[in-house]
N, C-alpha and C. Protein backbone atom coordinates (compact mmCIF):
# COMPACT_ATOMS: atom_id res chain seq x y z
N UNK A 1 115.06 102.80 143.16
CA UNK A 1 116.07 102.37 142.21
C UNK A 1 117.16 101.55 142.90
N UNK A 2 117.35 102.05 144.03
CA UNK A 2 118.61 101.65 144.87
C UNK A 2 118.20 99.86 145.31
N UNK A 3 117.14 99.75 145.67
CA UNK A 3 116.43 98.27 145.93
C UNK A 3 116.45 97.44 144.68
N UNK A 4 115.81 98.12 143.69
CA UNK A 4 116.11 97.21 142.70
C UNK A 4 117.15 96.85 141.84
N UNK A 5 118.60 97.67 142.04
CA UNK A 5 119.69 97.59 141.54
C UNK A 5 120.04 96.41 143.03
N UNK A 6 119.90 96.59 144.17
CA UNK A 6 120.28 95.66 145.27
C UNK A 6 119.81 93.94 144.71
N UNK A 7 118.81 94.25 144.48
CA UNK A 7 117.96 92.67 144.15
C UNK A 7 118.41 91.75 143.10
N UNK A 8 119.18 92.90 141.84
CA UNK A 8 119.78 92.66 140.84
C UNK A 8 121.10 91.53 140.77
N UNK A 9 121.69 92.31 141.51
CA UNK A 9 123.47 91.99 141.87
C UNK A 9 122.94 90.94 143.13
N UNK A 10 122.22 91.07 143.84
CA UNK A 10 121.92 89.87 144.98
C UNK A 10 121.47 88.58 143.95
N UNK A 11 120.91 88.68 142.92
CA UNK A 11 120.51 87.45 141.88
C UNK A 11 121.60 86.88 141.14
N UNK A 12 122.29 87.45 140.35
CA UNK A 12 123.42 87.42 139.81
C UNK A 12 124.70 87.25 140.64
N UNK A 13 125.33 87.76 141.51
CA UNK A 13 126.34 87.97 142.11
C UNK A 13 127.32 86.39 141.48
N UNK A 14 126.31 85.20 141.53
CA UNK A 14 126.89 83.77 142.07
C UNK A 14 127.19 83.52 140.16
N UNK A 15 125.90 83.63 139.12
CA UNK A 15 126.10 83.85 137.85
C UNK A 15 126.60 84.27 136.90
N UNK A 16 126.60 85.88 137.18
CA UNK A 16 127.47 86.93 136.70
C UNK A 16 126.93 87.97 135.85
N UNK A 17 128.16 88.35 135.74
CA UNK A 17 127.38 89.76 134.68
C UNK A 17 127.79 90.15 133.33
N UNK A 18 126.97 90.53 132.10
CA UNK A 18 127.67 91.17 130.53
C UNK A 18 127.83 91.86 131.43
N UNK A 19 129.29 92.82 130.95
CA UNK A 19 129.29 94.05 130.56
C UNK A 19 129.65 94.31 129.40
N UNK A 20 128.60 95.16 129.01
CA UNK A 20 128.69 95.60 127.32
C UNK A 20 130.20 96.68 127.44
N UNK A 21 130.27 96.67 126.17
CA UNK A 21 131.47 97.66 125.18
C UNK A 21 132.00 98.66 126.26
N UNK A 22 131.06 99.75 126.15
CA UNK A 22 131.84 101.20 126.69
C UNK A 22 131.74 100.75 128.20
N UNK A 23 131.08 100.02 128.52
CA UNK A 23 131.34 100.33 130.42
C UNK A 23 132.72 98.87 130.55
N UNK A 24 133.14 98.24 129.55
CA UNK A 24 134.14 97.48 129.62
C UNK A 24 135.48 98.44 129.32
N UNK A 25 135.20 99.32 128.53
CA UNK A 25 136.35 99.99 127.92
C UNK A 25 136.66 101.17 129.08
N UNK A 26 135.60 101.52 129.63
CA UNK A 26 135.46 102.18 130.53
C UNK A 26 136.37 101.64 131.94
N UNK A 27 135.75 100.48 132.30
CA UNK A 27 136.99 99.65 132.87
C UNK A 27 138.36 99.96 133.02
N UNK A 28 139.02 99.50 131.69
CA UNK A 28 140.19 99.64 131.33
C UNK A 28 140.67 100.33 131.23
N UNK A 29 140.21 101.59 130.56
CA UNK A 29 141.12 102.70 130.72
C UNK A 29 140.96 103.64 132.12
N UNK A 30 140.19 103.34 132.81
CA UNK A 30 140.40 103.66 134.46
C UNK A 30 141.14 103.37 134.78
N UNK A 31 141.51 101.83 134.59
CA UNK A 31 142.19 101.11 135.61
C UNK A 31 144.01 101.55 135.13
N UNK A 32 143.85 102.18 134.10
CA UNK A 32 145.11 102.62 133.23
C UNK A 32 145.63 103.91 134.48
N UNK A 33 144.55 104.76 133.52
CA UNK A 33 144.74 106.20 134.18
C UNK A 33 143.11 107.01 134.28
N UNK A 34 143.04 106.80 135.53
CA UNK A 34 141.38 107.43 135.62
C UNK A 34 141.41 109.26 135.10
N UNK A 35 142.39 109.69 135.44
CA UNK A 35 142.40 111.39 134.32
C UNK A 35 142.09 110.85 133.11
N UNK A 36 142.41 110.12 132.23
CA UNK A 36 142.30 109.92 130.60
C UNK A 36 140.66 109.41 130.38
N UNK A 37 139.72 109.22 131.58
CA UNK A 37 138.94 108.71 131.12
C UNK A 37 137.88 109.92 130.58
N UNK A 38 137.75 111.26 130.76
CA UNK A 38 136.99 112.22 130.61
C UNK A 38 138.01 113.01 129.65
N UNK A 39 139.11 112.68 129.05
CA UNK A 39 139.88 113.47 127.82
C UNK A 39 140.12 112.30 126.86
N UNK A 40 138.99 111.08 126.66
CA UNK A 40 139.70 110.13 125.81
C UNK A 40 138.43 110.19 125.38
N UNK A 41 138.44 110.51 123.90
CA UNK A 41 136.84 110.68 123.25
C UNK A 41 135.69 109.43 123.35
N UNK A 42 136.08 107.78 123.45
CA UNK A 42 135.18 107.09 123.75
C UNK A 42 134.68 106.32 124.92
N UNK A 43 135.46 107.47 125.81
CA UNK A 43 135.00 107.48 127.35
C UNK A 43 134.29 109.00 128.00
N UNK A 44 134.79 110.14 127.21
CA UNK A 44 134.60 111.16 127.71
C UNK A 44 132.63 111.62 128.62
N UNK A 45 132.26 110.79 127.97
CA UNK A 45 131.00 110.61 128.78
C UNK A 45 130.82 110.40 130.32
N UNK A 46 132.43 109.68 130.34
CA UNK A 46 132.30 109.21 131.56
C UNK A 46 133.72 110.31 132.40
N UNK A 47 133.25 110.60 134.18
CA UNK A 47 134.29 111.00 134.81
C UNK A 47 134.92 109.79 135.64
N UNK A 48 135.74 110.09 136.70
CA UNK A 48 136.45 109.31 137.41
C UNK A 48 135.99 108.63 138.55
N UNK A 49 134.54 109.47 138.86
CA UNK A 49 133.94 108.76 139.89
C UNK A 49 133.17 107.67 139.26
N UNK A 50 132.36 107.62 138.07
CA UNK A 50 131.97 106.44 137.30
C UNK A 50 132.75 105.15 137.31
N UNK A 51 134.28 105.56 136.95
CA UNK A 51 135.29 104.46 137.34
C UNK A 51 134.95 103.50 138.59
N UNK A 52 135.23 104.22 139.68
CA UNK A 52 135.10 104.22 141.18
C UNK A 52 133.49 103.26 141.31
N UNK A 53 132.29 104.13 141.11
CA UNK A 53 130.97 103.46 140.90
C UNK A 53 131.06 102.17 140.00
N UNK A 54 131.69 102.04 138.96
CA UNK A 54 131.72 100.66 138.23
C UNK A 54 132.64 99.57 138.94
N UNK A 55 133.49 100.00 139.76
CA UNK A 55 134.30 98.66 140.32
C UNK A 55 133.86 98.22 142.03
N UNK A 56 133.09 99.52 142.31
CA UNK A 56 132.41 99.11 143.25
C UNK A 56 131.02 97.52 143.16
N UNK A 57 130.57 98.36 141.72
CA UNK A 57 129.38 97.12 141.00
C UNK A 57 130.22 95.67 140.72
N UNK A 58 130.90 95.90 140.19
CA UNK A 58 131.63 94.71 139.53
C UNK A 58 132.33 93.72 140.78
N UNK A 59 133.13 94.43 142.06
CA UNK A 59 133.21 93.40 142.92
C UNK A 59 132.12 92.74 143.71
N UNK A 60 130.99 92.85 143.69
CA UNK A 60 129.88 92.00 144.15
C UNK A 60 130.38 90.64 143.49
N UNK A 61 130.58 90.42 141.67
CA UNK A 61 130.33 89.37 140.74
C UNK A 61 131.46 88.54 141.07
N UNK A 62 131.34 87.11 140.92
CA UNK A 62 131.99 86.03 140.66
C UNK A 62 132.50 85.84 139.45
N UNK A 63 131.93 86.16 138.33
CA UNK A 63 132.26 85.38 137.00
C UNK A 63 131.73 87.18 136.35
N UNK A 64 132.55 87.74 135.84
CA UNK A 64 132.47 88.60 134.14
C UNK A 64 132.36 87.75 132.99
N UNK A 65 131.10 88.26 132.37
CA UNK A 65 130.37 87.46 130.80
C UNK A 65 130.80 88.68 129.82
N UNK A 66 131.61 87.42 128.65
CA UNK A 66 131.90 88.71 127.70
C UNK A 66 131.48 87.53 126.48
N UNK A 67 131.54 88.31 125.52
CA UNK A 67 131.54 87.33 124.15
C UNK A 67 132.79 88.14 122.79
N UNK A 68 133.23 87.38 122.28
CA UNK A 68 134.47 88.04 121.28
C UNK A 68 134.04 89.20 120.75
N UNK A 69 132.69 89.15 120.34
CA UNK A 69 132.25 90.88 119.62
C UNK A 69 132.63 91.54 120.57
N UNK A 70 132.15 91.85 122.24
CA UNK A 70 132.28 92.84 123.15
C UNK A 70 133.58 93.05 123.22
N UNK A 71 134.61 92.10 122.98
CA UNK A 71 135.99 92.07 123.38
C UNK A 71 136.48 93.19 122.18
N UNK A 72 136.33 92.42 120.67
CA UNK A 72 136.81 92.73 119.91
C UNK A 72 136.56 94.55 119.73
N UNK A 73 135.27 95.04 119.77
CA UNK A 73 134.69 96.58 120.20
C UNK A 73 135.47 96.90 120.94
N UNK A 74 135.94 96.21 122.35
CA UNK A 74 136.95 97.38 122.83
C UNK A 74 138.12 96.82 122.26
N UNK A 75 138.88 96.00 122.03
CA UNK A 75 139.92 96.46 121.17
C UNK A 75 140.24 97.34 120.40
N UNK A 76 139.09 97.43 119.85
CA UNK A 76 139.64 98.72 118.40
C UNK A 76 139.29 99.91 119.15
N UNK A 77 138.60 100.33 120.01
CA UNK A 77 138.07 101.47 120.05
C UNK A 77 139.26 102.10 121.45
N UNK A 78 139.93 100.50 122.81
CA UNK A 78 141.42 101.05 122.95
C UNK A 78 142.39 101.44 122.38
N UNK A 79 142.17 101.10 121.08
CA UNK A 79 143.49 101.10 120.12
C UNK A 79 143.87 102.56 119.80
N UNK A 80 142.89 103.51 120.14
CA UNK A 80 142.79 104.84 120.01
C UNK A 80 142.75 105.53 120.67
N UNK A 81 143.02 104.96 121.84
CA UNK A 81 143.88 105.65 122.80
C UNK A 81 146.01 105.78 122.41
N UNK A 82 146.07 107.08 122.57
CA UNK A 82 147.59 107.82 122.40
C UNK A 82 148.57 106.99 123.24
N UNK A 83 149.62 107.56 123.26
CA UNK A 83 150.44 106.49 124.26
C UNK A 83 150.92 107.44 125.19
N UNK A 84 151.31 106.66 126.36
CA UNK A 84 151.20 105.93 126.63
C UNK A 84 150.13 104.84 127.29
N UNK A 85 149.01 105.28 126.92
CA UNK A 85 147.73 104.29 127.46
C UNK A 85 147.69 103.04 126.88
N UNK A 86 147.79 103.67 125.46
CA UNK A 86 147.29 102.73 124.86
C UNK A 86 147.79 101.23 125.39
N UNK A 87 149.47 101.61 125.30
CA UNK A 87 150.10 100.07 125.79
C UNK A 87 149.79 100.04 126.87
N UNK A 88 149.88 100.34 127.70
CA UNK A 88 149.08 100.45 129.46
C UNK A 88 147.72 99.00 129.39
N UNK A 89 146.81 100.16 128.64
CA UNK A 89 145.04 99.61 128.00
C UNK A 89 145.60 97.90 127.40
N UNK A 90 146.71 98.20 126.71
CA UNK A 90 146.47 97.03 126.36
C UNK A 90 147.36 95.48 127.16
N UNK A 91 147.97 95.80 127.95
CA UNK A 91 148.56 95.02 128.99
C UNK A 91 147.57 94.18 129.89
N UNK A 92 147.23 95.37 130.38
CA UNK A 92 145.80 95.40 131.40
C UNK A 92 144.45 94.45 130.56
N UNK A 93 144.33 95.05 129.38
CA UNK A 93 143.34 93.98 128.58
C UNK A 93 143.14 92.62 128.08
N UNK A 94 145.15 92.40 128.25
CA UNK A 94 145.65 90.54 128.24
C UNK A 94 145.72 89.97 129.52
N UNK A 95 145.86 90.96 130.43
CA UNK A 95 145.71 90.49 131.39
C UNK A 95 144.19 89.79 131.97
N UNK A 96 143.31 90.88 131.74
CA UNK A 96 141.76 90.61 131.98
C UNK A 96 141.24 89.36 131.61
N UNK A 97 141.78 89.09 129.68
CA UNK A 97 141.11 88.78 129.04
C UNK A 97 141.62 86.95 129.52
N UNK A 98 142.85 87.04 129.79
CA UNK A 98 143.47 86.02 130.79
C UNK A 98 142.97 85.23 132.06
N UNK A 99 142.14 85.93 132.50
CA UNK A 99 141.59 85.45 133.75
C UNK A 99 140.76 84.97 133.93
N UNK A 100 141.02 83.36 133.63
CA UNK A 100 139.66 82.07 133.35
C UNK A 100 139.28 82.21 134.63
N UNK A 101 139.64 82.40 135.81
CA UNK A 101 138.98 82.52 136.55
C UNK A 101 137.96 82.98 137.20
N UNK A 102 137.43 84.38 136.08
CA UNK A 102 136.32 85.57 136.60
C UNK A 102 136.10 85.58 135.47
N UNK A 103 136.57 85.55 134.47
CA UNK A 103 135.94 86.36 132.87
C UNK A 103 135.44 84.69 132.33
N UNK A 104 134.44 84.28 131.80
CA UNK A 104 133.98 83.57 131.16
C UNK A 104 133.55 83.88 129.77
N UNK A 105 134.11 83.81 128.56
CA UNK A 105 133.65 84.37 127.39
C UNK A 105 133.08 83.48 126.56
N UNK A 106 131.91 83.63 125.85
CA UNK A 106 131.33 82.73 125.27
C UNK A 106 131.22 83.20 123.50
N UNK A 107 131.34 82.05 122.97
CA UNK A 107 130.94 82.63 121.68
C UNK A 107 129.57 82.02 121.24
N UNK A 108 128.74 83.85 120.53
CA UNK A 108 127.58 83.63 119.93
C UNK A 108 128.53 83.39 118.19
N UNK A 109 127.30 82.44 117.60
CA UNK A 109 127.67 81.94 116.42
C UNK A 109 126.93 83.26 115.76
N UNK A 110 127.76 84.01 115.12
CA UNK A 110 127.13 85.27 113.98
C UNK A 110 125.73 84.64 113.54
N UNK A 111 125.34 83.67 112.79
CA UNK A 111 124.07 82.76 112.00
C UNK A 111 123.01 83.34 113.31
N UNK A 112 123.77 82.70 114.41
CA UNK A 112 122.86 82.81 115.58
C UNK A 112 122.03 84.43 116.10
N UNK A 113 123.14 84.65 116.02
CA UNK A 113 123.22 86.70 116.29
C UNK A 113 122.31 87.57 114.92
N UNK A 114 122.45 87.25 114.32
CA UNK A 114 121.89 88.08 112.73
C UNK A 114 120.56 87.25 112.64
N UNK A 115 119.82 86.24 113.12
CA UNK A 115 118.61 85.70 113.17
C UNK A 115 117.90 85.86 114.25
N UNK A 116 118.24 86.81 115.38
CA UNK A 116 117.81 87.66 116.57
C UNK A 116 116.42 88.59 115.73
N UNK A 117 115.56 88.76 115.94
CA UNK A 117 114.46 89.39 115.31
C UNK A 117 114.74 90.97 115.80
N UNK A 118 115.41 91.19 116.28
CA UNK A 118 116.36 92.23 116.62
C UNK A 118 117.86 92.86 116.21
N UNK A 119 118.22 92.28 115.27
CA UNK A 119 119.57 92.29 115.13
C UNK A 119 119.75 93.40 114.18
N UNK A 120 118.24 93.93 112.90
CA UNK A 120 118.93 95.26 112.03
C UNK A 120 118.71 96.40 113.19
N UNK A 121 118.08 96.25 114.15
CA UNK A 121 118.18 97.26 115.35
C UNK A 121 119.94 97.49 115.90
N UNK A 122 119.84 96.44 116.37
CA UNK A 122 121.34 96.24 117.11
C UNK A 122 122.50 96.03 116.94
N UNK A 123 122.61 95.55 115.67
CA UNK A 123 124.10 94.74 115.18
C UNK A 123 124.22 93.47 116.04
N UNK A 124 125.09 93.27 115.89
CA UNK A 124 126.19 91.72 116.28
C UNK A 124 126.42 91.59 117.95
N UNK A 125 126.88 92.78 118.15
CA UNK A 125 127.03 92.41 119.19
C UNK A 125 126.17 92.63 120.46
N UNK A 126 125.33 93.76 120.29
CA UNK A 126 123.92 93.49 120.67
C UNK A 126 123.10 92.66 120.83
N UNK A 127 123.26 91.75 119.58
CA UNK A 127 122.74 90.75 119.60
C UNK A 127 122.99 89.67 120.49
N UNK A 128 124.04 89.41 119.82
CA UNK A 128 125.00 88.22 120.82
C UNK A 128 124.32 88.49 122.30
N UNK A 129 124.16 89.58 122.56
CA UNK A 129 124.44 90.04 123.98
C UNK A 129 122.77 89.78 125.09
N UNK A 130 121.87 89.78 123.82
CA UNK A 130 120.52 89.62 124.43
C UNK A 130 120.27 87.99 124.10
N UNK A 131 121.00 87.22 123.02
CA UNK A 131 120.81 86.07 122.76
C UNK A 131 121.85 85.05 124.45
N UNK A 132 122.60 85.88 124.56
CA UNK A 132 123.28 85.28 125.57
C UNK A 132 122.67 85.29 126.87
N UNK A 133 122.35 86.56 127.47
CA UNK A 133 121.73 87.12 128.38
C UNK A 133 120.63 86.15 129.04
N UNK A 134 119.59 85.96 127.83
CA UNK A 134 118.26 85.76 128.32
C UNK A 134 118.46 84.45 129.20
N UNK A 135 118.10 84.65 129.95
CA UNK A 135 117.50 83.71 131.91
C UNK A 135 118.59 83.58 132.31
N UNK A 136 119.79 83.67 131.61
CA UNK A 136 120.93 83.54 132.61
C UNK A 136 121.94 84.64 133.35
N UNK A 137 122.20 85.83 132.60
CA UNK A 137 122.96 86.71 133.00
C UNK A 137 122.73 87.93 133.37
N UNK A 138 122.56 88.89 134.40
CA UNK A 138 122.70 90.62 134.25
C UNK A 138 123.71 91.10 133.54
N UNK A 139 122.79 92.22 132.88
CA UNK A 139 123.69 92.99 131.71
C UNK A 139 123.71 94.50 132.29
N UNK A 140 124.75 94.73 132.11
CA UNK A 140 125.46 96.16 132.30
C UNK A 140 125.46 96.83 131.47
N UNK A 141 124.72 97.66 131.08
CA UNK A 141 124.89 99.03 129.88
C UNK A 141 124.75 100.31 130.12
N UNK A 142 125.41 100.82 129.23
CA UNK A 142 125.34 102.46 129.57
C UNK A 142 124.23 102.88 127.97
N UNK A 143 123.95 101.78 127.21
CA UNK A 143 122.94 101.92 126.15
C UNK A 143 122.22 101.94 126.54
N UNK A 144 120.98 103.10 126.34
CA UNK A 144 119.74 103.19 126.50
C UNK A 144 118.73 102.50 125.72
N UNK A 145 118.71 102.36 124.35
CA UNK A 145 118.22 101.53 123.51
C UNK A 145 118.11 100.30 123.79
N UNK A 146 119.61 99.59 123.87
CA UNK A 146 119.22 98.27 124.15
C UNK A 146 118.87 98.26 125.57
N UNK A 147 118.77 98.55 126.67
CA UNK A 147 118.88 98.72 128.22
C UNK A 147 117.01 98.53 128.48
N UNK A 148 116.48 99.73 127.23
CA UNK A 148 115.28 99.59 127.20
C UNK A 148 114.41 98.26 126.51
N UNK A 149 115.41 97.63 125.58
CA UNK A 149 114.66 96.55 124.99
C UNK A 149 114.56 95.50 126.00
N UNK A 150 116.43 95.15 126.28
CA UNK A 150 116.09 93.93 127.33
C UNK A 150 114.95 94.30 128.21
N UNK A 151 114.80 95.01 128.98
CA UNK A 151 113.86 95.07 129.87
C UNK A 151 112.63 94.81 129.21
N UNK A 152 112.10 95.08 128.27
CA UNK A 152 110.81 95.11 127.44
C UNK A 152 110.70 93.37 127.17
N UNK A 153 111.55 92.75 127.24
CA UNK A 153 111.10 91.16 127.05
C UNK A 153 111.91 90.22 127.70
N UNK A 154 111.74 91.48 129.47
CA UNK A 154 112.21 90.81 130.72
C UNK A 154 113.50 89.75 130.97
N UNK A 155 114.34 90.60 130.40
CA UNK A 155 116.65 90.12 130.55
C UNK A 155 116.36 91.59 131.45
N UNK A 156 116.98 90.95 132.64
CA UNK A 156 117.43 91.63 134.01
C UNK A 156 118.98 92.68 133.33
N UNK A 157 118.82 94.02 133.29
CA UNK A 157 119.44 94.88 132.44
C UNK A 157 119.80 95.99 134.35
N UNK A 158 121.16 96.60 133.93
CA UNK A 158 121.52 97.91 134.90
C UNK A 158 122.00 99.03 133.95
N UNK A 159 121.12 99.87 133.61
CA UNK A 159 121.32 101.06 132.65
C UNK A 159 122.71 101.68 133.63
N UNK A 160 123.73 101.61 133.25
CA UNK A 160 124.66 102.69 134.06
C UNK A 160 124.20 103.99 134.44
N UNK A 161 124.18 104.38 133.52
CA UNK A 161 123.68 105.92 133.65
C UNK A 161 122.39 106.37 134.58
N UNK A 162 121.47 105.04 134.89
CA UNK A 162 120.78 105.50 135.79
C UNK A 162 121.34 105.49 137.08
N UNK A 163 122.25 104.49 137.38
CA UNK A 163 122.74 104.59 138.83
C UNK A 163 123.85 105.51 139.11
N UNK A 164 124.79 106.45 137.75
CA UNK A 164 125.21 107.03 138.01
C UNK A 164 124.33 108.10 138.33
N UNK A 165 122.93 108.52 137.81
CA UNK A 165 122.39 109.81 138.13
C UNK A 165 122.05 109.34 140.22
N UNK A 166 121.50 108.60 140.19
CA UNK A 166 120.93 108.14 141.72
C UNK A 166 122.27 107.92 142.64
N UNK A 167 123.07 108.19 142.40
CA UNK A 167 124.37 107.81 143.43
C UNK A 167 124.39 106.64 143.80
N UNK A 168 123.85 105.80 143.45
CA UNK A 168 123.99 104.63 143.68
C UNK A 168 125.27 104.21 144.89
């Protein structure tokens, strides 16, 4: 696992990487307060060493791939974080979202996204996310569903959760 997560980020590093929804939100509210990330219900999946393991992954990359759905998902779903995070989460998230220099965000056209032969599976931003993906980007998910599709019609995918079980 450890080789082929190596081979991954050695391909990408120069390209970049999605990161989908929760391992973005996941991000952010680490970078807030890593205690809140295992008492904040749409992180609680995750502990503090996950934090730690995700920014370890993420400084390999040159360029972070987002698209407005991924953005907009964690908006609302920071927004529910209590305070003081929330304003914290959301400082930190203008800041991010600010930084033409690493974050490249692209927009999928909805028409485009909802005509994915995949999309009553996935929604929107799923979509977006495999329509964007394909030959150009590694995707970061902690979704198993989609984690398993990309791979099934070969988009270079890093299930989080597997490299959190392997210590990656």
């Amino acid at each position: 696992m450890k080789d082929v997560v190596d081979s991954l980020i050695r391909r990408y590093r120069h390209k970049g990487i999605i990161i989908d929804t929760n391992i973005l939100l996941l991000f952010l509210v680490g970078s807030v307060n890593k205690e809140r990330i295992s008492r904040f219900n749409r992180t609680q999946q995750f502990i503090s060493e996950d934090y730690e393991l995700l920014l370890q992954i993420l400084n390999y990359f040159q360029k972070f791939i987002t698209t407005p759905n991924i953005l907009t998902e964690v908006n609302s779903l920071a927004n529910q974080l209590g305070e003081p995070e929330r304003f914290q989460c959301f400082v930190r998230f203008a800041e991010f979202a600010q930084n033409v220099a690493i974050l490249n965000e692209h927009y999928i056209e909805s028409i485009v996204a909802v005509n994915t032969d995949k999309f009553i599976k996935f929604g929107l931003t799923d979509s977006g996310i495999l329509t964007l993906a394909r030959g150009k980007y590694l995707v970061l998910t902690d979704d198993l569903k989609l984690a398993s599709y990309l791979q099934s019609i070969n988009i270079d995918v890093i299930n989080f959760n597997n490299i959190r079980l392997f210590n990656w």
